[in-house]
Protein backbone atom coordinates (compact mmCIF):
# COMPACT_ATOMS: atom_id res chain seq x y z
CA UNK A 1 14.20 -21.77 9.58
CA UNK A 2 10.75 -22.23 8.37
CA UNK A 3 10.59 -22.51 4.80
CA UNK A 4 7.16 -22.77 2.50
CA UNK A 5 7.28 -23.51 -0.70
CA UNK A 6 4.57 -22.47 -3.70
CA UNK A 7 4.14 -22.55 -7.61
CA UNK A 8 3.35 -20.76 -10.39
CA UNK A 9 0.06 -19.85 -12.73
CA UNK A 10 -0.70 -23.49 -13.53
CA UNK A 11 -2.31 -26.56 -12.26
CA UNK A 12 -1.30 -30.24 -13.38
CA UNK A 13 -3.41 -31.88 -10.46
CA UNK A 14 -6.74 -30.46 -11.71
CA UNK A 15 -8.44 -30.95 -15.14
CA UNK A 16 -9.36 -28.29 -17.34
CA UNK A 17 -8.62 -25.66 -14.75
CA UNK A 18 -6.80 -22.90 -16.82
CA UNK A 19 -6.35 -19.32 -15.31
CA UNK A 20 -3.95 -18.14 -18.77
CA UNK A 21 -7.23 -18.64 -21.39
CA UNK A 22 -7.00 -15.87 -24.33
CA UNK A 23 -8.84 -15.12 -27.68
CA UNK A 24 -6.08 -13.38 -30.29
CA UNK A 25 -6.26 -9.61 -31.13
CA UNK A 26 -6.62 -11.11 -34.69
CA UNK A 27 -10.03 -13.25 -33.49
CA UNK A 28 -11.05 -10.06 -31.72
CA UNK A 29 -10.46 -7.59 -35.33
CA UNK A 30 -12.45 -10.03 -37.34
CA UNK A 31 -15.46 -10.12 -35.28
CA UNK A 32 -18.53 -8.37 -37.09
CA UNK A 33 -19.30 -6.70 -33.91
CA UNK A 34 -16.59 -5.20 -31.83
CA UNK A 35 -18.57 -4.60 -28.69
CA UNK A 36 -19.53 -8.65 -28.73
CA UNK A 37 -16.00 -9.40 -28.73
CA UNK A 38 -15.16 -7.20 -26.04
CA UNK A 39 -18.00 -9.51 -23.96
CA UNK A 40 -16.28 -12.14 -25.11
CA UNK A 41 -12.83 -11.18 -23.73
CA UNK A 42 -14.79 -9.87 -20.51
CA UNK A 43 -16.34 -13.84 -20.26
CA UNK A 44 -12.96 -15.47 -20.97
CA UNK A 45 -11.48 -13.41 -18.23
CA UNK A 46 -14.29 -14.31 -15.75
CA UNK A 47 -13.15 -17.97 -16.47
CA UNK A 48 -9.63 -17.20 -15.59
CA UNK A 49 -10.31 -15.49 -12.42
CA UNK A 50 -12.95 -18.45 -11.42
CA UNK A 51 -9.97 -21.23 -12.20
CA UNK A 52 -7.81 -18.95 -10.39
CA UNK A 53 -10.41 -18.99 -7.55
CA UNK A 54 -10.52 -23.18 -7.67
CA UNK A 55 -6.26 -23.14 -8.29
CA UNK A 56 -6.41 -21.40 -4.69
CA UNK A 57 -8.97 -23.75 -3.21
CA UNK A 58 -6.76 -26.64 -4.28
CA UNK A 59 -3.58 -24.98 -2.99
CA UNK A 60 -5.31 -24.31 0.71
CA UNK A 61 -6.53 -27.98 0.72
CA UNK A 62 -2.93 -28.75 0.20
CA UNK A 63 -1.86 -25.98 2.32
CA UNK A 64 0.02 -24.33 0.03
CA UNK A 65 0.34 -20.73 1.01
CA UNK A 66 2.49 -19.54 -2.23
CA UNK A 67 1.17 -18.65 -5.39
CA UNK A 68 2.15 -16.86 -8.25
CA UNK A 69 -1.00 -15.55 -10.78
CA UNK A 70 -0.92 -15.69 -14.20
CA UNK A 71 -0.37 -12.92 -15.91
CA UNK A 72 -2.82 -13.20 -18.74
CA UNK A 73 -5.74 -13.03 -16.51
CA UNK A 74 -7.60 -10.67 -18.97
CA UNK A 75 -6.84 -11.48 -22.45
CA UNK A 76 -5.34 -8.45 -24.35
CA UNK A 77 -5.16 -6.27 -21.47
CA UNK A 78 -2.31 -4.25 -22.73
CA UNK A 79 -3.05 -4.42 -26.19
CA UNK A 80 -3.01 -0.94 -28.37
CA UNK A 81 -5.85 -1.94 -30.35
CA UNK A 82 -8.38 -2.37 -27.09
CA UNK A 83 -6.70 1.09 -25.55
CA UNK A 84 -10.69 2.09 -25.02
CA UNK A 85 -11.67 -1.09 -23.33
CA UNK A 86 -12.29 -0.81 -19.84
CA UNK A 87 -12.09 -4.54 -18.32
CA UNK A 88 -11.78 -3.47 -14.80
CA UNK A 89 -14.78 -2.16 -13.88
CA UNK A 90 -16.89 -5.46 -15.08
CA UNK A 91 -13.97 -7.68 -13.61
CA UNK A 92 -14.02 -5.77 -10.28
CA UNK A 93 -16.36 -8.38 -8.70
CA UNK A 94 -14.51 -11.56 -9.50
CA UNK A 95 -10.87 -9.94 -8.58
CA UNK A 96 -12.42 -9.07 -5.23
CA UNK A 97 -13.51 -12.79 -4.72
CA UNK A 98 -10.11 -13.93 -5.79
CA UNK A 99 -8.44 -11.06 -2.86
CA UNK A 100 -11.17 -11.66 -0.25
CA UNK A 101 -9.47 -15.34 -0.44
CA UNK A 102 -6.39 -14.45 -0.35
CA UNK A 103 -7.02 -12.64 2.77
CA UNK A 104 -9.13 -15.29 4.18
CA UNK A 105 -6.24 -18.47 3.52
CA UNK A 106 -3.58 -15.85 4.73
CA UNK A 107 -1.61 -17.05 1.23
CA UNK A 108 1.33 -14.90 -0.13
CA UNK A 109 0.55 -14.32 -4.00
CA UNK A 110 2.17 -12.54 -6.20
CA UNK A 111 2.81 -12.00 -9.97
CA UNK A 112 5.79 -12.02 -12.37
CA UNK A 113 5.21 -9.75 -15.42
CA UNK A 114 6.64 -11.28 -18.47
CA UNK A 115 10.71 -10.26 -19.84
CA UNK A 116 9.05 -7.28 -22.31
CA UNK A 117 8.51 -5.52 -18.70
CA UNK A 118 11.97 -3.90 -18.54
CA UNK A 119 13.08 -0.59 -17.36
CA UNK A 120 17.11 -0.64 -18.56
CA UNK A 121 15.68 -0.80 -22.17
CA UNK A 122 17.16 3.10 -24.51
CA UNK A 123 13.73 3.16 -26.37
CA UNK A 124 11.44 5.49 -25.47
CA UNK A 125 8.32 3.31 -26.93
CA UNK A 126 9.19 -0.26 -25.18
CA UNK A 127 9.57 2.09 -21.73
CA UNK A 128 5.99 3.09 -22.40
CA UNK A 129 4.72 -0.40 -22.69
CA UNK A 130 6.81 -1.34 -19.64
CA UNK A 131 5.39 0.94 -17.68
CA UNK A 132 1.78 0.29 -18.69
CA UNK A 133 2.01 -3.41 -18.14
CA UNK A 134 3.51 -3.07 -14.80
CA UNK A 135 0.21 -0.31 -14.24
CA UNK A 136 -1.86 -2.91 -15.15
CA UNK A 137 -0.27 -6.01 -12.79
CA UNK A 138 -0.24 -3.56 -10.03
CA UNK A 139 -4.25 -2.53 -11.06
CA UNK A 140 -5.27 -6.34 -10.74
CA UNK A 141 -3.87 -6.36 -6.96
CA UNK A 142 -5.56 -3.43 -6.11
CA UNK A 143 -8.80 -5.07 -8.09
CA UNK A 144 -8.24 -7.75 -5.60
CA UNK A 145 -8.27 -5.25 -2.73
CA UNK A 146 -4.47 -6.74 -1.54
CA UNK A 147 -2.39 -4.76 0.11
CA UNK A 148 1.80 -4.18 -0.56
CA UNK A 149 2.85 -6.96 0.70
CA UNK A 150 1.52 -8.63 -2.89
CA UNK A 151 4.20 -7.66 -5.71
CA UNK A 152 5.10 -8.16 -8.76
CA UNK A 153 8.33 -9.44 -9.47
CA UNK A 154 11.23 -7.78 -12.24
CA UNK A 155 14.09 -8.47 -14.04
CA UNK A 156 16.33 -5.21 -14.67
CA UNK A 157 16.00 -5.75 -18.38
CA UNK A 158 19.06 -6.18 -21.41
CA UNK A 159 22.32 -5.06 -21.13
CA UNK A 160 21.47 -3.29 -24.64
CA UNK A 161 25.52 -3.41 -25.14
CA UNK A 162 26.71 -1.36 -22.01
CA UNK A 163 25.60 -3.42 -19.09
CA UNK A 164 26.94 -0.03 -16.76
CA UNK A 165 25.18 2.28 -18.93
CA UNK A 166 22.06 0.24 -18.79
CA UNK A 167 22.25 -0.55 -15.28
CA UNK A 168 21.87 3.24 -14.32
CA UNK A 169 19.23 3.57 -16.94
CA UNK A 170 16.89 0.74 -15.09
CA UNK A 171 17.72 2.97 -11.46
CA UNK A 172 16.74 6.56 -13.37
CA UNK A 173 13.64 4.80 -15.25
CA UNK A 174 12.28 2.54 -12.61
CA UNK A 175 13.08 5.36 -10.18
CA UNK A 176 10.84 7.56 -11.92
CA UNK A 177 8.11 5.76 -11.04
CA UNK A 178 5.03 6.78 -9.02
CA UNK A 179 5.75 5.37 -5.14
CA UNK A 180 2.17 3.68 -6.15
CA UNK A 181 4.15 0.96 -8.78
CA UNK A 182 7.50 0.80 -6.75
CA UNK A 183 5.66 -0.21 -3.91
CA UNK A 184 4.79 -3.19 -5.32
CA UNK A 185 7.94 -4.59 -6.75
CA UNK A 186 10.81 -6.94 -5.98
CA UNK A 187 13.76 -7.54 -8.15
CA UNK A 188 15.36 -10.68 -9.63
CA UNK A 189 18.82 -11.62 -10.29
CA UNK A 190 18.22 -12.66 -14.29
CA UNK A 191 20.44 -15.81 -16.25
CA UNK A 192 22.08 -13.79 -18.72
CA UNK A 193 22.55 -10.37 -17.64
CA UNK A 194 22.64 -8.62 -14.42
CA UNK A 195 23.78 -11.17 -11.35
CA UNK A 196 23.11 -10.96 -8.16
CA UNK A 197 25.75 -8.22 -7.08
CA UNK A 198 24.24 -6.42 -9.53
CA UNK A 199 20.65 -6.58 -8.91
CA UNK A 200 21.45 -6.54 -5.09
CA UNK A 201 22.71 -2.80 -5.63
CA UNK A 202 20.27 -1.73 -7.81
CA UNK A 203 17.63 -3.03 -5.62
CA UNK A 204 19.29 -0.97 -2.77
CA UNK A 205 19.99 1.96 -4.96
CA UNK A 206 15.64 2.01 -5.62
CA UNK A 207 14.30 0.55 -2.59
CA UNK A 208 13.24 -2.35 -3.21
CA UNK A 209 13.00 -6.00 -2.10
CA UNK A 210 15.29 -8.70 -3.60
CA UNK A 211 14.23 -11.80 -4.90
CA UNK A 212 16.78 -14.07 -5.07
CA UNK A 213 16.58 -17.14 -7.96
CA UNK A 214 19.11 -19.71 -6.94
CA UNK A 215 18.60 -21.46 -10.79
CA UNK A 216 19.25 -18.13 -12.24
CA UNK A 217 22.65 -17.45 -9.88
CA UNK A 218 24.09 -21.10 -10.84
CA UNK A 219 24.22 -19.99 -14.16
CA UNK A 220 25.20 -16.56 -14.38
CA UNK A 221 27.12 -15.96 -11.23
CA UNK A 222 28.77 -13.45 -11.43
CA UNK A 223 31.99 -14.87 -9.99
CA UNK A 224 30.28 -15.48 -7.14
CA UNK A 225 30.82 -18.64 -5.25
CA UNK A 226 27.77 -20.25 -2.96
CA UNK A 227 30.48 -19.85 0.18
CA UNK A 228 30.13 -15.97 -0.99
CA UNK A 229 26.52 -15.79 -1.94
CA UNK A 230 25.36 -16.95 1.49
CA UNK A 231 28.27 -15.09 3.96
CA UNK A 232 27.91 -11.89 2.01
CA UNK A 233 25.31 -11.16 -0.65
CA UNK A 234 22.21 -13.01 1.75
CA UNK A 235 22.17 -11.10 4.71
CA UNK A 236 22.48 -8.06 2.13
CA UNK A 237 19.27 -9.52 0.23
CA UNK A 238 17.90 -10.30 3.88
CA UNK A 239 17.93 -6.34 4.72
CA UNK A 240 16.44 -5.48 1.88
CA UNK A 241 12.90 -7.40 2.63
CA UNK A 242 13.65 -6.22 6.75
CA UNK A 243 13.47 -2.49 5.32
CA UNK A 244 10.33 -3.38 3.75
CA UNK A 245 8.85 -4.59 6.46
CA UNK A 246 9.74 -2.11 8.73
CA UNK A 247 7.77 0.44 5.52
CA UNK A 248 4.49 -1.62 6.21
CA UNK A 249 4.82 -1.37 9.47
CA UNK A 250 5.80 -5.53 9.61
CA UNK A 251 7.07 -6.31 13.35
CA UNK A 252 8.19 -10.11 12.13
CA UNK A 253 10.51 -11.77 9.76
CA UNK A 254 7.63 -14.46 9.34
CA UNK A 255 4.98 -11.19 8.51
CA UNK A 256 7.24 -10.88 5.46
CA UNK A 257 9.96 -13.47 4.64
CA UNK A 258 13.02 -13.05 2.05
CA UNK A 259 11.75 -14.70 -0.81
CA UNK A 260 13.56 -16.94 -3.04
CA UNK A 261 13.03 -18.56 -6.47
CA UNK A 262 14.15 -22.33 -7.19
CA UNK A 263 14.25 -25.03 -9.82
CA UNK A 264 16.71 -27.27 -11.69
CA UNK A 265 18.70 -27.38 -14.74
CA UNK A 266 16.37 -28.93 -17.93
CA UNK A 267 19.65 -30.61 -18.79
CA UNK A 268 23.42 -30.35 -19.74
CA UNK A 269 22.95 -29.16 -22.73
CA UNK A 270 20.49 -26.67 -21.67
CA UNK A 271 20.82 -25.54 -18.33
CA UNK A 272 19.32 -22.77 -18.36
CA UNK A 273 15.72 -24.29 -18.95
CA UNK A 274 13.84 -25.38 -15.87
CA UNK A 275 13.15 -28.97 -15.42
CA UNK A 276 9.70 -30.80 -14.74
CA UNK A 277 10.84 -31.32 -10.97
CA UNK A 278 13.41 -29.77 -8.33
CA UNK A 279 15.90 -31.57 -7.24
CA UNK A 280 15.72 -31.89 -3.55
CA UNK A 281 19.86 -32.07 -2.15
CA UNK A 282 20.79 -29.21 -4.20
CA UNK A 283 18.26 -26.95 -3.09
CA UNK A 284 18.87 -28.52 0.86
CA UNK A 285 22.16 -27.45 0.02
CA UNK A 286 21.33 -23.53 -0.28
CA UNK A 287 18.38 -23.66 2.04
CA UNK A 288 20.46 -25.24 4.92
CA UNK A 289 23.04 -21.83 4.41
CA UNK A 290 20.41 -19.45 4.05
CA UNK A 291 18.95 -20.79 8.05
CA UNK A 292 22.36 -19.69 9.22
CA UNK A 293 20.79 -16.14 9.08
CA UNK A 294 17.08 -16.52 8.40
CA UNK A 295 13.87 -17.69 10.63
CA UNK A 296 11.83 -17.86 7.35
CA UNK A 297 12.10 -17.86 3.55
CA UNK A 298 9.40 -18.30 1.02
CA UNK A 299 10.45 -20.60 -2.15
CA UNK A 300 8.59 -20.05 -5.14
CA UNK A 301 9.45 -23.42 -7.01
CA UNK A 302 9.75 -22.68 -10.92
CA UNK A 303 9.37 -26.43 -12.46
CA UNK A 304 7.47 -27.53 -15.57
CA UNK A 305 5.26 -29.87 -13.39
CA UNK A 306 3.86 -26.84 -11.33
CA UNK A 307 2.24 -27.85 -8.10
CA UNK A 308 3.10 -31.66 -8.92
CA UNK A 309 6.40 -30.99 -8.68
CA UNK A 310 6.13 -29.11 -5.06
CA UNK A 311 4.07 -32.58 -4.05
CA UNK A 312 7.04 -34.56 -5.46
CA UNK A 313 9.16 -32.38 -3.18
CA UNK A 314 7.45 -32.82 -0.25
CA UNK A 315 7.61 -36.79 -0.41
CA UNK A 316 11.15 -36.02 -1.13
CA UNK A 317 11.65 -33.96 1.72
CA UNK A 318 9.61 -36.50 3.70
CA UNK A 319 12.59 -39.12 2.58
CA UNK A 320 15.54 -36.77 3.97
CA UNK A 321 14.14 -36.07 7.10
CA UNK A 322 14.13 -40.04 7.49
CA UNK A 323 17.70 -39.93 7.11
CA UNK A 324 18.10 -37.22 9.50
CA UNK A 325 20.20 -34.48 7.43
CA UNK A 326 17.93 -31.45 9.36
CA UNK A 327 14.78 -31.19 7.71
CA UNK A 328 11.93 -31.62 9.51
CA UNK A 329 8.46 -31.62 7.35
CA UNK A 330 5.93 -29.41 8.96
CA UNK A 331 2.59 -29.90 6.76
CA UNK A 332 1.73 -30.47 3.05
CA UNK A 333 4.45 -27.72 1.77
CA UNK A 334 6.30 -26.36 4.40
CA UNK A 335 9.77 -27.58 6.08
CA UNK A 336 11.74 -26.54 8.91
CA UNK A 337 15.40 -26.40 7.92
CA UNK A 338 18.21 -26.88 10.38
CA UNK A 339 21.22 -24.64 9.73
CA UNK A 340 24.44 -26.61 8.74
C-alpha cells in the first residue's frame, strides 16, 4: 500500500511565511476610512495566498503532495459587519495562481473549516453561519479553479444533549444542501461526540466520503476495538471514497485514495491534544492493517511541528525500514507499507 503523507496550514521550515495573517473586525471599525481598510484586508489576503503559493513550492521541493490550506486566507471573510465586501473578485487572480499549481504539482489539497461549521447544531442562526462558511471554503476552491476531488473536511457537530436526535438533524440539515457544497465534503469521526460508527453511517446516509482520524478514534471509540475498526468499519470507510470515485468518473484507487488523519497524544494528562511530532510504531501499527485492504491511503499528519514533524517521520520511517518491519520509503514523504 502506498501511503503519502502531508500537513496542515503552517510552515516551521520557512521564515516569516504565514498563509493565516488577519487584521481584527475591531482594527477594521476604527479605521477613518472604511473603503481603505477593505484594501487593507484585500492586501493582507494577497500575502496569504502568495505564502500559500511559496508553502506549496516548499512542499513540491520536498515532494510533499498533501496539503491542507488555511482557512483564514481572507481575513474576515465571513464576518457580518463586511456582508457588502466582495473579496473574490480582486482575489480571483492570486487563487488561480495558487490552483494552476495545484494542478501543475498534481498535489491533493484540501481544507478543514473550523468546529463553528456544524450542521447537527437546533439553532436556526449558527445553521446560517454554518452554511455560509462552508459557501465560502467551497468559493475559494472554485477561485482556485480545482475540481471535486478538493474538499473540505467536517465534523457532524454537538450532541446538543440527544446525540440520536442530533445525529438525524446533521443528515436533514447537511442534506439540504445544494449538490454544489456536498460535493465537496468529507466527514470526520470527532473526539468527543460522534465515533466512527457513527459518522460512518451518517456519511453513508448523505453521500459522502469518510475521513477517518485515527487520534480522534483512540480516544472516543466508540467501543470499538482496532481488531474491529480495521476488519469491519475500514473497508466500510474504503467504499465510501470508491463511490466517490466512481461519481467523478475516477477509474483508480490511487486517482482518489481513502484518506486518513493522524497524530499523537500531547500527553497523559491530555490526550486529546496533538503533540509536536507523530509517533512512528503506533501509526505503523494502523497503517500496516489498513494495507490488508487498501493500495493507497493519504495521511494528513495533524502535529504541532507541521511539516517538521512529517520530515521527522520520514527519517523515522527511514530507521524502520532498516530493521525490516515492511516499510519501504519511496521519496521525501511517501512509504510503501507491507500488510501484516
Amino acid at each position: 500500500m502506498i501511503v503519502r503523507f502531508g500537513f496542515v496550514a503552517m510552515t516551521l521550515l520557512l521564515e516569516n511565511v504565514s498563509p493565516s495573517r488577519t487584521m481584527t473586525y475591531k482594527t477594521l471599525s476604527g479605521m477613518d476610512d472604511r473603503e481603505a481598510g477593505l484594501r487593507r484586508l484585500e492586501r493582507i489576503a494577497e500575502e496569504n495566498l502568495a505564502s500559500t503559493l511559496r508553502i506549496l513550492k516548499h512542499s513540491h521541493a520536498h515532494e510533499i503532495a498533501m496539503y491542507r490550506f488555511s482557512s483564514k486566507l481572507i481575513p474576515l471573510a465571513t464576518h457580518e459587519g463586511v456582508a457588502d465586501w466582495d473579496a473574490y473578485a480582486p482575489l480571483a487572480p492570486s487563487f488561480r495562481d495558487v490552483g494552476d499549481y495545484v494542478k501543475k504539482t498534481g498535489m491533493r489539497v484540501s481544507f478543514h473549516p473550523d468546529h463553528f461549521c456544524v450542521f447537527s447544531t437546533p439553532r436556526p442562526e449558527v445553521l446560517v453561519k454554518s452554511e455560509l462558511d462552508l459557501e465560502h471554503h467551497v468559493r475559494m476552491l472554485e477561485l482556485m479553479e480545482l475540481d471535486e476531488r478538493s474538499k473540505c473536511n467536517i465534523h457532524m457537530g454537538g450532541a446538543y444533549g440527544d446525540k440520536i436526535v442530533s445525529g438525524a438533524r446533521f443528515i436533514e440539515q447537511f442534506g439540504a444542501l445544494s449538490a454544489r457544497i456536498r460535493n465537496r465534503v468529507t466527514l470526520e469521526n470527532d473526539d468527543k461526540t460522534f465515533n466512527v460508527a457513527e459518522t460512518l453511517a451518517a456519511a453513508e446516509t448523505v453521500g459522502v466520503p469518510m475521513v477517518l482520524d485515527i487520534h480522534h478514534h483512540a480516544v472516543n471509540t466508540g467501543g470499538i476495538e482496532e481488531d474491529e475498526l480495521l476488519s469491519g468499519f475500514w473497508p466500510r470507510i474504503m467504499r465510501t471514497w470508491e463511490l466517490e470515485r466512481k461519481r467523478l468518473g475516477l477509474a483508480k484507487e490511487s486517482d482518489l485514495p481513502p484518506k486518513i488523519h493522524a497524530s499523537s497524544p500531547k500527553s497523559l494528562s491530555d490526550p486529546r491534544g496533538h503533540a509536536d511530532f507523530v509517533e512512528a510504531e503506533p501509526l505503523l501499527r494502523f497503517l500496516k492493517g489498513a494495507a490488508r485492504k487498501a493500495s493507497a491511503v493519504d495521511c494528513m499528519l495533524e502535529a504541532k511541528s507541521k511539516d517538521a514533524a512529517l520530515l521527522r517521520l520520514m527519517e523515522d520511517m527511514k530507521e524502520l525500514e532498516k530493521r525490516g518491519v515492511g516499510v519501504k520509503v519511496l521519496d521525501g514523504a511517501s512509504v510503501e507499507i507491507s500488510p501484516d
